[in-house]
PDB file of N, CA and C in Angstrom:
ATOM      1  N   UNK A   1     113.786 -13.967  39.955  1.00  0.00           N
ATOM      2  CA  UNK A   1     114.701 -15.087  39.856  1.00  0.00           C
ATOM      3  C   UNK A   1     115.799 -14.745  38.856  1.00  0.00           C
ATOM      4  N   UNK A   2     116.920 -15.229  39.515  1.00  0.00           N
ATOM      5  CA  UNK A   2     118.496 -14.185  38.210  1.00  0.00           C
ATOM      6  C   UNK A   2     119.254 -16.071  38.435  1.00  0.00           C
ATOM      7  N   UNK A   3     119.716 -16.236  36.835  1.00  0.00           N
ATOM      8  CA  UNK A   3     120.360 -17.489  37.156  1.00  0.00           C
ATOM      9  C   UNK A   3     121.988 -16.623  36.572  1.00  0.00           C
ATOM     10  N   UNK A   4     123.137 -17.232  36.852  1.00  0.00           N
ATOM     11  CA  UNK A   4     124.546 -16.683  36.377  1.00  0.00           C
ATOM     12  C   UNK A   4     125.217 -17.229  36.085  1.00  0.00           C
ATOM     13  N   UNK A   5     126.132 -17.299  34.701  1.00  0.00           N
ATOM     14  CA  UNK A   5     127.161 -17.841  34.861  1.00  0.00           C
ATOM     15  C   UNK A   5     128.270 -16.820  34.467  1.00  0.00           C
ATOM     16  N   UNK A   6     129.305 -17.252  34.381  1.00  0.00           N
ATOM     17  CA  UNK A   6     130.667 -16.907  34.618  1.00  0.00           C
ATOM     18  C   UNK A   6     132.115 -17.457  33.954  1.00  0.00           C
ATOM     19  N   UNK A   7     132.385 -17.231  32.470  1.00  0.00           N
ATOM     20  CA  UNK A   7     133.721 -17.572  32.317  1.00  0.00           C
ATOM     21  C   UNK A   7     134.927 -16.204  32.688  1.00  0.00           C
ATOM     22  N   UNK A   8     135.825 -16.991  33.408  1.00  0.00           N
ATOM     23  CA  UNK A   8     137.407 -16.040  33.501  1.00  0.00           C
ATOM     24  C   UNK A   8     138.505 -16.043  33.084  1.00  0.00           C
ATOM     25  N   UNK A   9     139.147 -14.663  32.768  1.00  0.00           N
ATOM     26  CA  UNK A   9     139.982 -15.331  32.186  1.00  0.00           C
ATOM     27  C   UNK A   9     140.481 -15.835  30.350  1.00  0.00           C
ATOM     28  N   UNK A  10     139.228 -15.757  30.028  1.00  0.00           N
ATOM     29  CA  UNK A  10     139.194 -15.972  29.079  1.00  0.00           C
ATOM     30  C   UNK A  10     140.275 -15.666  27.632  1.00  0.00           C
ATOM     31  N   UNK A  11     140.658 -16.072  26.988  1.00  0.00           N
ATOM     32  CA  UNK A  11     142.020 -15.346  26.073  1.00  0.00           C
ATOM     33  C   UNK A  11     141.264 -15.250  24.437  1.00  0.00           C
ATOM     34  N   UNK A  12     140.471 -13.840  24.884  1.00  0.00           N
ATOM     35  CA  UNK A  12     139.823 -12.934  24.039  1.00  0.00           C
ATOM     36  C   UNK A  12     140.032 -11.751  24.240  1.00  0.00           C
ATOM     37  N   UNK A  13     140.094 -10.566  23.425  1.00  0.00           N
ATOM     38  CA  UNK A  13     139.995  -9.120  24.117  1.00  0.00           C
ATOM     39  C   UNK A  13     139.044  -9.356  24.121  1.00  0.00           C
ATOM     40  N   UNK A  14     138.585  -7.577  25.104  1.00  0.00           N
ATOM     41  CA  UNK A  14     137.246  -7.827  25.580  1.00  0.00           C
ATOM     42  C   UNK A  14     136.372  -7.198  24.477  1.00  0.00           C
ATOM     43  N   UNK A  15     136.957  -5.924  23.575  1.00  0.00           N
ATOM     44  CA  UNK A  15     136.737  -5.316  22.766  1.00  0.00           C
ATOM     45  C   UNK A  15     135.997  -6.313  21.452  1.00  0.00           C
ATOM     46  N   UNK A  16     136.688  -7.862  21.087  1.00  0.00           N
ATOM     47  CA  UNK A  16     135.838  -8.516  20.172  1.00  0.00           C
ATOM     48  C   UNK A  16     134.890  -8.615  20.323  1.00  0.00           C
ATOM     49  N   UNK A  17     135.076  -9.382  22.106  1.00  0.00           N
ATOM     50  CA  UNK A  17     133.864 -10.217  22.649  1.00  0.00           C
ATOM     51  C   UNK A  17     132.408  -9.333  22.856  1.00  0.00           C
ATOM     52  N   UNK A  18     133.005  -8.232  23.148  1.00  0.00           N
ATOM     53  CA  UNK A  18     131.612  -7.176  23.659  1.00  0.00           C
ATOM     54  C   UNK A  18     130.490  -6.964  22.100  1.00  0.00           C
ATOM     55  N   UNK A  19     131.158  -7.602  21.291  1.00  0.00           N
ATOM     56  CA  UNK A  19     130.641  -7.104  20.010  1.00  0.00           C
ATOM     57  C   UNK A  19     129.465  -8.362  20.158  1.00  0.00           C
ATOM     58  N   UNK A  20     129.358  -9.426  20.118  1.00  0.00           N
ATOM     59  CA  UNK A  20     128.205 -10.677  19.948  1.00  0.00           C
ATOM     60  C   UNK A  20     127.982 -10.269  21.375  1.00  0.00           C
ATOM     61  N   UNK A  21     128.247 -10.184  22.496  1.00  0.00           N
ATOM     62  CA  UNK A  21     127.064  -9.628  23.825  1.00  0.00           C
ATOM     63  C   UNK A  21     126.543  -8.873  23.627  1.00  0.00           C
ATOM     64  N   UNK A  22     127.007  -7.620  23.179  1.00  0.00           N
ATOM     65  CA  UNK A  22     125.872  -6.908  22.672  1.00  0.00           C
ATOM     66  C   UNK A  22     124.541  -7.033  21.421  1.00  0.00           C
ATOM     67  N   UNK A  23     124.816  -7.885  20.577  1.00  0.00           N
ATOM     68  CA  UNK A  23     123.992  -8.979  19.831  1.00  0.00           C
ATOM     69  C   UNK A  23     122.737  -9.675  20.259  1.00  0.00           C
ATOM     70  N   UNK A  24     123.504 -10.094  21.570  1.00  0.00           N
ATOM     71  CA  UNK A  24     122.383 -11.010  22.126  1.00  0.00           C
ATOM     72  C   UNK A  24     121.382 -10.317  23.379  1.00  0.00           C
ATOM     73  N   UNK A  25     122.129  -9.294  23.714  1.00  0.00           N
ATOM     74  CA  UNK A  25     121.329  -8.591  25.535  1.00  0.00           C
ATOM     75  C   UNK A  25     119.685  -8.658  25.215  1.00  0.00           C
ATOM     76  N   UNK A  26     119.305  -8.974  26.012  1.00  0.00           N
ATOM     77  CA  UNK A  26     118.133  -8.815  25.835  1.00  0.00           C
ATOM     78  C   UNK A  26     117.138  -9.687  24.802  1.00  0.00           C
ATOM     79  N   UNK A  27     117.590 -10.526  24.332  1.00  0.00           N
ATOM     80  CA  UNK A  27     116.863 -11.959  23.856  1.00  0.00           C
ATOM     81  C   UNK A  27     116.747 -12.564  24.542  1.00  0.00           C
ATOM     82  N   UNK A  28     115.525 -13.800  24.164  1.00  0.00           N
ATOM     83  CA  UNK A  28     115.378 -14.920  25.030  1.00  0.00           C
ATOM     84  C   UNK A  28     116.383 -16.212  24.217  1.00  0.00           C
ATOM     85  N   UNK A  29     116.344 -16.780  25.901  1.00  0.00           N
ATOM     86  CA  UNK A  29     117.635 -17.792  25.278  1.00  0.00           C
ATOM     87  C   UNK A  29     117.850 -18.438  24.203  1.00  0.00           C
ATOM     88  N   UNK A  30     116.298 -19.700  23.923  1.00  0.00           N
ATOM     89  CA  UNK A  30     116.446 -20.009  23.029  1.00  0.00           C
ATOM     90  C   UNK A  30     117.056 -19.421  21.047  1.00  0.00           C
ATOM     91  N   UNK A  31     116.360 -17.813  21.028  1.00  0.00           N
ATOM     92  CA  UNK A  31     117.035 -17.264  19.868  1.00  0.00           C
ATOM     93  C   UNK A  31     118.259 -16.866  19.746  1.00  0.00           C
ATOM     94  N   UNK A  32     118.655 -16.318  21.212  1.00  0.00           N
ATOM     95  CA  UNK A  32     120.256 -15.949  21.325  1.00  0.00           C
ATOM     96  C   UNK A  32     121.067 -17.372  21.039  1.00  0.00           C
ATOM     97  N   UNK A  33     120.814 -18.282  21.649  1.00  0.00           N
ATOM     98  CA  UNK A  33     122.025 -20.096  21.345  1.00  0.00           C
ATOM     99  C   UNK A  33     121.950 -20.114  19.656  1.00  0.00           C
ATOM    100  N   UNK A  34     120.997 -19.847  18.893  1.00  0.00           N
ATOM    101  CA  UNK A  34     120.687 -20.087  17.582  1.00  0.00           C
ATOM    102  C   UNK A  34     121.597 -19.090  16.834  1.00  0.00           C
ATOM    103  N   UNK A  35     121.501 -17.755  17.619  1.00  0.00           N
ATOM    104  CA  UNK A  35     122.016 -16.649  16.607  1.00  0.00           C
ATOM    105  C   UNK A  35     123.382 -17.024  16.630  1.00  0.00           C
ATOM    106  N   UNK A  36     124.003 -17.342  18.161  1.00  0.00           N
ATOM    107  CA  UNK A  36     125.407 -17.825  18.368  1.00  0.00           C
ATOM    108  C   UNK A  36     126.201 -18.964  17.527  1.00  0.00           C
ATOM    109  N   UNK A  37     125.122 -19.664  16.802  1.00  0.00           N
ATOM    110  CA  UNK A  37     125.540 -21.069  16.537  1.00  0.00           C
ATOM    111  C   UNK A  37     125.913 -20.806  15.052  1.00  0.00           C
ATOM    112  N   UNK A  38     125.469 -19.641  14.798  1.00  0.00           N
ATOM    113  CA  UNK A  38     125.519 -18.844  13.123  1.00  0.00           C
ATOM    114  C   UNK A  38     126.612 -17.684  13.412  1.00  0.00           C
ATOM    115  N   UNK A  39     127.216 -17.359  14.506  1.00  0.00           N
ATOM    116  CA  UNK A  39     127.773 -16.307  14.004  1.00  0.00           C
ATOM    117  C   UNK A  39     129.179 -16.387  14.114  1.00  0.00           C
ATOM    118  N   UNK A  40     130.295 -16.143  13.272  1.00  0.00           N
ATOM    119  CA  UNK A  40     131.377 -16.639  12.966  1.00  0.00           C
ATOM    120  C   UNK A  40     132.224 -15.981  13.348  1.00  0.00           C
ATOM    121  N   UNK A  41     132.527 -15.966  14.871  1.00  0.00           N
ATOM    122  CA  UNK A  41     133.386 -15.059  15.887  1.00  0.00           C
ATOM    123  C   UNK A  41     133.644 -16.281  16.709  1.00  0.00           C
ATOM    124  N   UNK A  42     135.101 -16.330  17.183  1.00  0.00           N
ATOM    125  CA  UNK A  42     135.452 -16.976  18.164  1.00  0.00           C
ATOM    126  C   UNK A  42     134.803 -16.533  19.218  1.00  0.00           C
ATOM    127  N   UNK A  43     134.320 -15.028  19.371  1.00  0.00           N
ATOM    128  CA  UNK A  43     133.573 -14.848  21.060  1.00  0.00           C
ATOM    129  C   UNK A  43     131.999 -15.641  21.369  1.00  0.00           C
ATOM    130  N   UNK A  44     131.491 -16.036  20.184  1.00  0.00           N
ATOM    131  CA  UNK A  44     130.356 -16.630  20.021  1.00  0.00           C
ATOM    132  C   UNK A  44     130.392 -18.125  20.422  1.00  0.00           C
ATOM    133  N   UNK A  45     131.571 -18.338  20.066  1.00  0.00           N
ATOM    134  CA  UNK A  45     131.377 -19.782  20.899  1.00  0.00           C
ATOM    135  C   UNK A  45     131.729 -20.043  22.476  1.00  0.00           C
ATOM    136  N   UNK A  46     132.464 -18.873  22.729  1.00  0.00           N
ATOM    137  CA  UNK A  46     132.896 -18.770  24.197  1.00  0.00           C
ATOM    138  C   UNK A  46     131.611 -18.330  24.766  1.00  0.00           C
ATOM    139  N   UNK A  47     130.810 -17.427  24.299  1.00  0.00           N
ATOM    140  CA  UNK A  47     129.449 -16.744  24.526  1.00  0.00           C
ATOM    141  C   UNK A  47     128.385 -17.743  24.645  1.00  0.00           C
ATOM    142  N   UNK A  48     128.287 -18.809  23.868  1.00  0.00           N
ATOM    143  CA  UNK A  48     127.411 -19.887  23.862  1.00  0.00           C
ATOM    144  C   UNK A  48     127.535 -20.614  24.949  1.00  0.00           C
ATOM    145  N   UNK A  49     128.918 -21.141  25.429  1.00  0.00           N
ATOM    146  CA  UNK A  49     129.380 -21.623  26.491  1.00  0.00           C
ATOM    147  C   UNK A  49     128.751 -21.427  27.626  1.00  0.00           C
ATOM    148  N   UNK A  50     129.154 -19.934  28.172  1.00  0.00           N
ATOM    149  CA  UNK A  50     128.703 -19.752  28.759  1.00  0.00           C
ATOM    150  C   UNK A  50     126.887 -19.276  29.258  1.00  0.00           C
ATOM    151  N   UNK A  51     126.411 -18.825  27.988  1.00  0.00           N
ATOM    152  CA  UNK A  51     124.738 -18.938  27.949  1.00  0.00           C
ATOM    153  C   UNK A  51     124.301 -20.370  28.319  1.00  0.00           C
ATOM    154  N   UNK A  52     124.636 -21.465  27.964  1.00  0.00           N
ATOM    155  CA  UNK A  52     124.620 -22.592  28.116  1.00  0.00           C
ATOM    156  C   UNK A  52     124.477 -23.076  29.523  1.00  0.00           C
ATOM    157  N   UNK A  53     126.058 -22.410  30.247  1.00  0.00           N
ATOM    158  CA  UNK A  53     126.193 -22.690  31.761  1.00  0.00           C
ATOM    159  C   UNK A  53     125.035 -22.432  32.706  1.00  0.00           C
ATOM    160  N   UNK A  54     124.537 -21.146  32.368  1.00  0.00           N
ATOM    161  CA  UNK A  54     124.106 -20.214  33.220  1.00  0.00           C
ATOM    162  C   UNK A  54     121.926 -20.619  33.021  1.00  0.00           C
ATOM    163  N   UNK A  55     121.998 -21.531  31.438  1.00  0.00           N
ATOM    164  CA  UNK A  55     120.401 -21.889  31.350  1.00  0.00           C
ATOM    165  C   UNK A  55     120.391 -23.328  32.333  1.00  0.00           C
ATOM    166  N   UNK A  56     121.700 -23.937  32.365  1.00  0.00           N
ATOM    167  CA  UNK A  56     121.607 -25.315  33.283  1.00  0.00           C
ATOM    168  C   UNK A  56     121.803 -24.698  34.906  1.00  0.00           C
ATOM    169  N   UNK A  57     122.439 -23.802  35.248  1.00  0.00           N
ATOM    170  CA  UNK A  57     121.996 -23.298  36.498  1.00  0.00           C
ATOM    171  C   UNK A  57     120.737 -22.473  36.801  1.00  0.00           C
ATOM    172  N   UNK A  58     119.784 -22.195  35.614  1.00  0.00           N
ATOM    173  CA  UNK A  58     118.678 -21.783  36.092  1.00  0.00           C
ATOM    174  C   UNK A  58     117.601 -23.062  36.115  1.00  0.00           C
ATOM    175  N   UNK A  59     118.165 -24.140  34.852  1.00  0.00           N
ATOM    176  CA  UNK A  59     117.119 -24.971  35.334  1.00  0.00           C
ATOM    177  C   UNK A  59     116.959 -26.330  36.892  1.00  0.00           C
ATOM    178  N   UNK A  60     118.475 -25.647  37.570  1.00  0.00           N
ATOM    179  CA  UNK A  60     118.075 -26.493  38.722  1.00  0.00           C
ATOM    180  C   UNK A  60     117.599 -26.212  39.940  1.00  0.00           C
ATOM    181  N   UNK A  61     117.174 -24.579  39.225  1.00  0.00           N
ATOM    182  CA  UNK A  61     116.236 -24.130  40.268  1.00  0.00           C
ATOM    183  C   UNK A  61     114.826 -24.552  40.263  1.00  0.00           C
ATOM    184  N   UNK A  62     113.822 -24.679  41.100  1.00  0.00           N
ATOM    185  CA  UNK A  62     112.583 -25.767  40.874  1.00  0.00           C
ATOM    186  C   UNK A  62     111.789 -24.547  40.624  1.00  0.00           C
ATOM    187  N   UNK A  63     110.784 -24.907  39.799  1.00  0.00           N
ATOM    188  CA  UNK A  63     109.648 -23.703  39.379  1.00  0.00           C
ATOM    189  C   UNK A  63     109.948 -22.524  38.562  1.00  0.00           C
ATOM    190  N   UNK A  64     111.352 -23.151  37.987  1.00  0.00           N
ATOM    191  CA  UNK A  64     111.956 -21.873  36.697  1.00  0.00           C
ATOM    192  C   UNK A  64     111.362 -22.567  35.509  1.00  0.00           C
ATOM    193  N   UNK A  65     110.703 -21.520  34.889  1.00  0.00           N
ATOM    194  CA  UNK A  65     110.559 -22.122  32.848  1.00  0.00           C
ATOM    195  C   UNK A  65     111.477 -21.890  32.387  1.00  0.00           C
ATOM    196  N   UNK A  66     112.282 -22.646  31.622  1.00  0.00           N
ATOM    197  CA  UNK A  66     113.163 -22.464  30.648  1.00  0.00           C
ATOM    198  C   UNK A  66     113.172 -21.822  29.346  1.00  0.00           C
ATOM    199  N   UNK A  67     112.005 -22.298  28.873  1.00  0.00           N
ATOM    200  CA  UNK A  67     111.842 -21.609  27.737  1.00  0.00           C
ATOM    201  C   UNK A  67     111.426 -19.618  28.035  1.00  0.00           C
ATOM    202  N   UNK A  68     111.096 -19.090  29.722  1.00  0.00           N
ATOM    203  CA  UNK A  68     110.632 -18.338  29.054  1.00  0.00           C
ATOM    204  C   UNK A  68     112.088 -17.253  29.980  1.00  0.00           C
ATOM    205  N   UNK A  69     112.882 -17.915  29.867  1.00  0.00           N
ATOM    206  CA  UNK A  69     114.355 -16.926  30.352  1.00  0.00           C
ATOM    207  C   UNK A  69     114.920 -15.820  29.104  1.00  0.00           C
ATOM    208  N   UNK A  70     114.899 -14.714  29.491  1.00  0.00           N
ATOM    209  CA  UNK A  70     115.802 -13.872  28.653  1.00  0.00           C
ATOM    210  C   UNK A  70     117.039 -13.562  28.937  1.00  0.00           C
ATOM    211  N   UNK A  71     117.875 -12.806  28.259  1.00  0.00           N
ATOM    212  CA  UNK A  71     119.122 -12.441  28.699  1.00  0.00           C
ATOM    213  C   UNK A  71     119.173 -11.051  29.204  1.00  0.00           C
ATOM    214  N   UNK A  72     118.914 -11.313  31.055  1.00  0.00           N
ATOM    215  CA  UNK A  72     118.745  -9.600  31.055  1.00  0.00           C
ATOM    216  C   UNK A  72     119.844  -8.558  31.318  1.00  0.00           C
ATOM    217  N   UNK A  73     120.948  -9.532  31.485  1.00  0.00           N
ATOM    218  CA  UNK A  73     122.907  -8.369  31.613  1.00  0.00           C
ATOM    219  C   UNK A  73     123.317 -10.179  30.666  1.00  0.00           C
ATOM    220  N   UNK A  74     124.728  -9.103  29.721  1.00  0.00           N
ATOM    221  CA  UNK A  74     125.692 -10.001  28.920  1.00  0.00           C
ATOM    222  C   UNK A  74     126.890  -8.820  28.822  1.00  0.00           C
ATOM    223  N   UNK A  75     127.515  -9.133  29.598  1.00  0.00           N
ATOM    224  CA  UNK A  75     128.757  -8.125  29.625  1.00  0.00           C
ATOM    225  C   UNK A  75     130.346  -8.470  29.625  1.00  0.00           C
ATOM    226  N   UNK A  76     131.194  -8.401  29.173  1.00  0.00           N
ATOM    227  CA  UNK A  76     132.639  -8.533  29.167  1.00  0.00           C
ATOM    228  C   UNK A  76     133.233  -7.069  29.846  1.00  0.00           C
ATOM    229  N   UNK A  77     133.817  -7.906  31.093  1.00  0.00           N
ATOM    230  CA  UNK A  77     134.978  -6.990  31.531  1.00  0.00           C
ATOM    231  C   UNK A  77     136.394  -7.183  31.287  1.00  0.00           C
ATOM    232  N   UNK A  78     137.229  -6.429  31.371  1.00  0.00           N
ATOM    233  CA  UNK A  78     138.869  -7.152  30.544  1.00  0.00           C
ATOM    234  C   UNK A  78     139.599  -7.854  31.806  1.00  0.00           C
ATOM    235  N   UNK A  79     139.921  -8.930  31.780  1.00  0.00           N
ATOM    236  CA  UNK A  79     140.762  -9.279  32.602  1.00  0.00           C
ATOM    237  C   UNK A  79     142.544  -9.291  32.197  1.00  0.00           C
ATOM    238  N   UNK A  80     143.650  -9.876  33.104  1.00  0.00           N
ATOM    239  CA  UNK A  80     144.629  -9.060  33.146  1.00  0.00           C
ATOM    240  C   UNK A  80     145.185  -9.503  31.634  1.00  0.00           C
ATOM    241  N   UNK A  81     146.252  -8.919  31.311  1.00  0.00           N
ATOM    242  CA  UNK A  81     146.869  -8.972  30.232  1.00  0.00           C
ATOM    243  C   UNK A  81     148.444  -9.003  30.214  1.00  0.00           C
ATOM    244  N   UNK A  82     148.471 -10.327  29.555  1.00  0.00           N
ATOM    245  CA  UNK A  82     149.979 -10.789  29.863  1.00  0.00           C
ATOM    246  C   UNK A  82     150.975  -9.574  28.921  1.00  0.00           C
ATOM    247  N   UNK A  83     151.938  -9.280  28.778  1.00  0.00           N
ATOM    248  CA  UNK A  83     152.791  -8.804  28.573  1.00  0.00           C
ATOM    249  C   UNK A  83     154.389  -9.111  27.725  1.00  0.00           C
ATOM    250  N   UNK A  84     154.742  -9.395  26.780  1.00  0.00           N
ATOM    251  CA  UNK A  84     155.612  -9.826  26.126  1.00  0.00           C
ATOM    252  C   UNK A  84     156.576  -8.898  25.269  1.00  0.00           C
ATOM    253  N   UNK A  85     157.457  -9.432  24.575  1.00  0.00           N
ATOM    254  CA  UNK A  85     158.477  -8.650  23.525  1.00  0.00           C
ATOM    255  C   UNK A  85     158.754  -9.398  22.738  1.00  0.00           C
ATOM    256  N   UNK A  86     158.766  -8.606  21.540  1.00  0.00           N
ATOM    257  CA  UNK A  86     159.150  -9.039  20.150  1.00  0.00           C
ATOM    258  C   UNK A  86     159.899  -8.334  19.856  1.00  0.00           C
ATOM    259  N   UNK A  87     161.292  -9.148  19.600  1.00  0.00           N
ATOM    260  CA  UNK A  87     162.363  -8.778  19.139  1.00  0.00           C
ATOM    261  C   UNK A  87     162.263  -7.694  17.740  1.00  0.00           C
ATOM    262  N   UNK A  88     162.615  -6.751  17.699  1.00  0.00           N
ATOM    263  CA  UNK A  88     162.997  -6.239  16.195  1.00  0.00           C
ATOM    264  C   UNK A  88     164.027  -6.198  15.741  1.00  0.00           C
ATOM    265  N   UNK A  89     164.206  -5.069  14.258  1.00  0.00           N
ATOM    266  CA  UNK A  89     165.811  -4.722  13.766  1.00  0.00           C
ATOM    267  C   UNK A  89     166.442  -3.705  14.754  1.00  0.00           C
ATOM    268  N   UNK A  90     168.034  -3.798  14.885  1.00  0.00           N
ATOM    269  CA  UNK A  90     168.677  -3.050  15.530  1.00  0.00           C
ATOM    270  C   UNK A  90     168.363  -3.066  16.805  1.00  0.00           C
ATOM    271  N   UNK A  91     168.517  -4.167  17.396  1.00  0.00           N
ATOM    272  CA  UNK A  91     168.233  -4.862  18.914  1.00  0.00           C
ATOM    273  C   UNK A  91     167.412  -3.936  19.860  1.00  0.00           C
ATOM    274  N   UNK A  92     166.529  -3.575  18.787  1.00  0.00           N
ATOM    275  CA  UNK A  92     164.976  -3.365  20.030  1.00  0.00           C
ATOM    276  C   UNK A  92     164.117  -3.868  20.244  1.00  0.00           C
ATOM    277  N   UNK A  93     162.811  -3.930  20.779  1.00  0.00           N
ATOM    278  CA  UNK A  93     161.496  -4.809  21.146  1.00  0.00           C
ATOM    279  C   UNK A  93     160.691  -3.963  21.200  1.00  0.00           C
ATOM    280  N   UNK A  94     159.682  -4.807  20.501  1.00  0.00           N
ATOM    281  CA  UNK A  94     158.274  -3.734  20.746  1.00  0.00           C
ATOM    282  C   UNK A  94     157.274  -4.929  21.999  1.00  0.00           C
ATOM    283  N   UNK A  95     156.383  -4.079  22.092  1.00  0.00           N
ATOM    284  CA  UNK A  95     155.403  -4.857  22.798  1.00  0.00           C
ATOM    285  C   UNK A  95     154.474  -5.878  22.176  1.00  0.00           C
ATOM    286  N   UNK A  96     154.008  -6.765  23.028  1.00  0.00           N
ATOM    287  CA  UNK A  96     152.816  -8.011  22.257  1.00  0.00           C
ATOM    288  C   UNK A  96     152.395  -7.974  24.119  1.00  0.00           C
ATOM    289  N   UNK A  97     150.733  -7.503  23.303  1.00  0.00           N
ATOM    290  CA  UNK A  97     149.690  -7.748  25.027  1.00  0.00           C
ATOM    291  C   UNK A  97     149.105  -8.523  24.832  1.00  0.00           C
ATOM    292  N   UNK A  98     148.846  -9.834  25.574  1.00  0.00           N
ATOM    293  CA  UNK A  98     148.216 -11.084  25.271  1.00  0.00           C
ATOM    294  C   UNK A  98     146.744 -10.641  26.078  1.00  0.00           C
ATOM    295  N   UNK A  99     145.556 -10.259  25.559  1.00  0.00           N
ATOM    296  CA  UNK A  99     144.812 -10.153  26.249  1.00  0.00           C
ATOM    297  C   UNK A  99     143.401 -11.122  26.627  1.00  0.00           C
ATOM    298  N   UNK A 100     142.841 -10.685  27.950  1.00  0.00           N
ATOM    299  CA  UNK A 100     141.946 -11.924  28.202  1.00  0.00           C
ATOM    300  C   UNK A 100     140.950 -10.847  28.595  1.00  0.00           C
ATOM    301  N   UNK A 101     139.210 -11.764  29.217  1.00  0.00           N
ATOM    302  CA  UNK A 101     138.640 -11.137  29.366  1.00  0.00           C
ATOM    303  C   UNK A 101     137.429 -11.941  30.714  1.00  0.00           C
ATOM    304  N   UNK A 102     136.612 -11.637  31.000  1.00  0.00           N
ATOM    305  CA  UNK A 102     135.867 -12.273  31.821  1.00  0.00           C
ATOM    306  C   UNK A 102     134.478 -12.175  31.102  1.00  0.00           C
ATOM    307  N   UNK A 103     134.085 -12.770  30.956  1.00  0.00           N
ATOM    308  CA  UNK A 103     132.626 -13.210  30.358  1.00  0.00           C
ATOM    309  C   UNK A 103     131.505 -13.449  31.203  1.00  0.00           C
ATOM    310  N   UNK A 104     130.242 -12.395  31.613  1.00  0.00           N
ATOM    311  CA  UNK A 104     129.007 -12.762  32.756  1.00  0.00           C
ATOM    312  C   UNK A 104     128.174 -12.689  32.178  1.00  0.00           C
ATOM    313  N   UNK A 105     127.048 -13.975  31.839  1.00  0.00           N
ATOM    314  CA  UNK A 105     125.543 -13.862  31.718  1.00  0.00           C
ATOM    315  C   UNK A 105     124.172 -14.227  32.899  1.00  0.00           C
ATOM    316  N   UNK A 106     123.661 -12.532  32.986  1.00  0.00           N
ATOM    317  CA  UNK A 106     122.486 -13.417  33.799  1.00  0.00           C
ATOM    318  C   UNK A 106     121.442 -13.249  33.044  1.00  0.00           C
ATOM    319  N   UNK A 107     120.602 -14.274  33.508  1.00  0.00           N
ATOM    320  CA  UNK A 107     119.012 -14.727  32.689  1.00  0.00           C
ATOM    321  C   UNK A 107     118.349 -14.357  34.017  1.00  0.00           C
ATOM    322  N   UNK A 108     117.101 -14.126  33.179  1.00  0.00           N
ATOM    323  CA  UNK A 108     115.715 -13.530  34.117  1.00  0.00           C
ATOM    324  C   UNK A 108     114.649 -13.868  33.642  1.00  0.00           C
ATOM    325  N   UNK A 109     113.613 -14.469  34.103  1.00  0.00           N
ATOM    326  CA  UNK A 109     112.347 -15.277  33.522  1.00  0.00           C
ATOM    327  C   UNK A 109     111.596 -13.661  33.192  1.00  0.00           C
ATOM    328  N   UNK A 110     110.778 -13.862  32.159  1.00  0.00           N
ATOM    329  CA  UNK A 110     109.849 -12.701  31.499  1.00  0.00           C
ATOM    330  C   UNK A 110     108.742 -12.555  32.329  1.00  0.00           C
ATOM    331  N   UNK A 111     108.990 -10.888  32.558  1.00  0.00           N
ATOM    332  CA  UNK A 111     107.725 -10.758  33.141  1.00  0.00           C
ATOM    333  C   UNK A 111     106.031 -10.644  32.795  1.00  0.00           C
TER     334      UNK A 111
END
């Protein structure tokens, strides 16, 4: 049984975010929401979010335990990245990449 969720899009690099997924892979839910709720990264609350999503789509499956779900994939892929200019001295521009990312957790009951 694999439950999933899915934020897109997201306006994080993916490079922060991968830092608290990798934190949590492989915990069970309940300690991963706890560690998230302590750790002082904007990707942690986007990360919670979505751990969150993905324990209410496993519990409306019938005959799933909740308590005994782990996190068995937590991965950030980069999604696209907007593109801008910032003016400098002597009428040039440098670049500004607004970047985003996609956020996937699936849970898997313990075997």
């Amino acid at each position: 049984m694999e439950a999933k969720a899915q934020a897109k899009y997201v306006h994080i690099s993916a490079r922060k975010a991968r830092l608290v997924a990798d934190a949590i892979r492989g915990m069970k839910v309940g300690e991963a929401l706890n560690k998230l709720k302590f750790t002082p990264k904007k990707a942690a609350v986007l990360i919670h979010k979505v751990l969150s999503s993905a324990v209410a789509n496993a519990s409306q499956r019938p005959g799933v335990d909740v308590d005994k779900l782990i996190i068995e994939k937590a991965y950030v892929d980069e999604g696209p990245t907007q593109k801008r200019w910032r003016a400098r001295a002597m009428g040039r521009a440098f670049p500004i990449r607004k970047r985003s990312s996609h956020i996937t957790v699936v849970l898997a009951e313990k075997k």
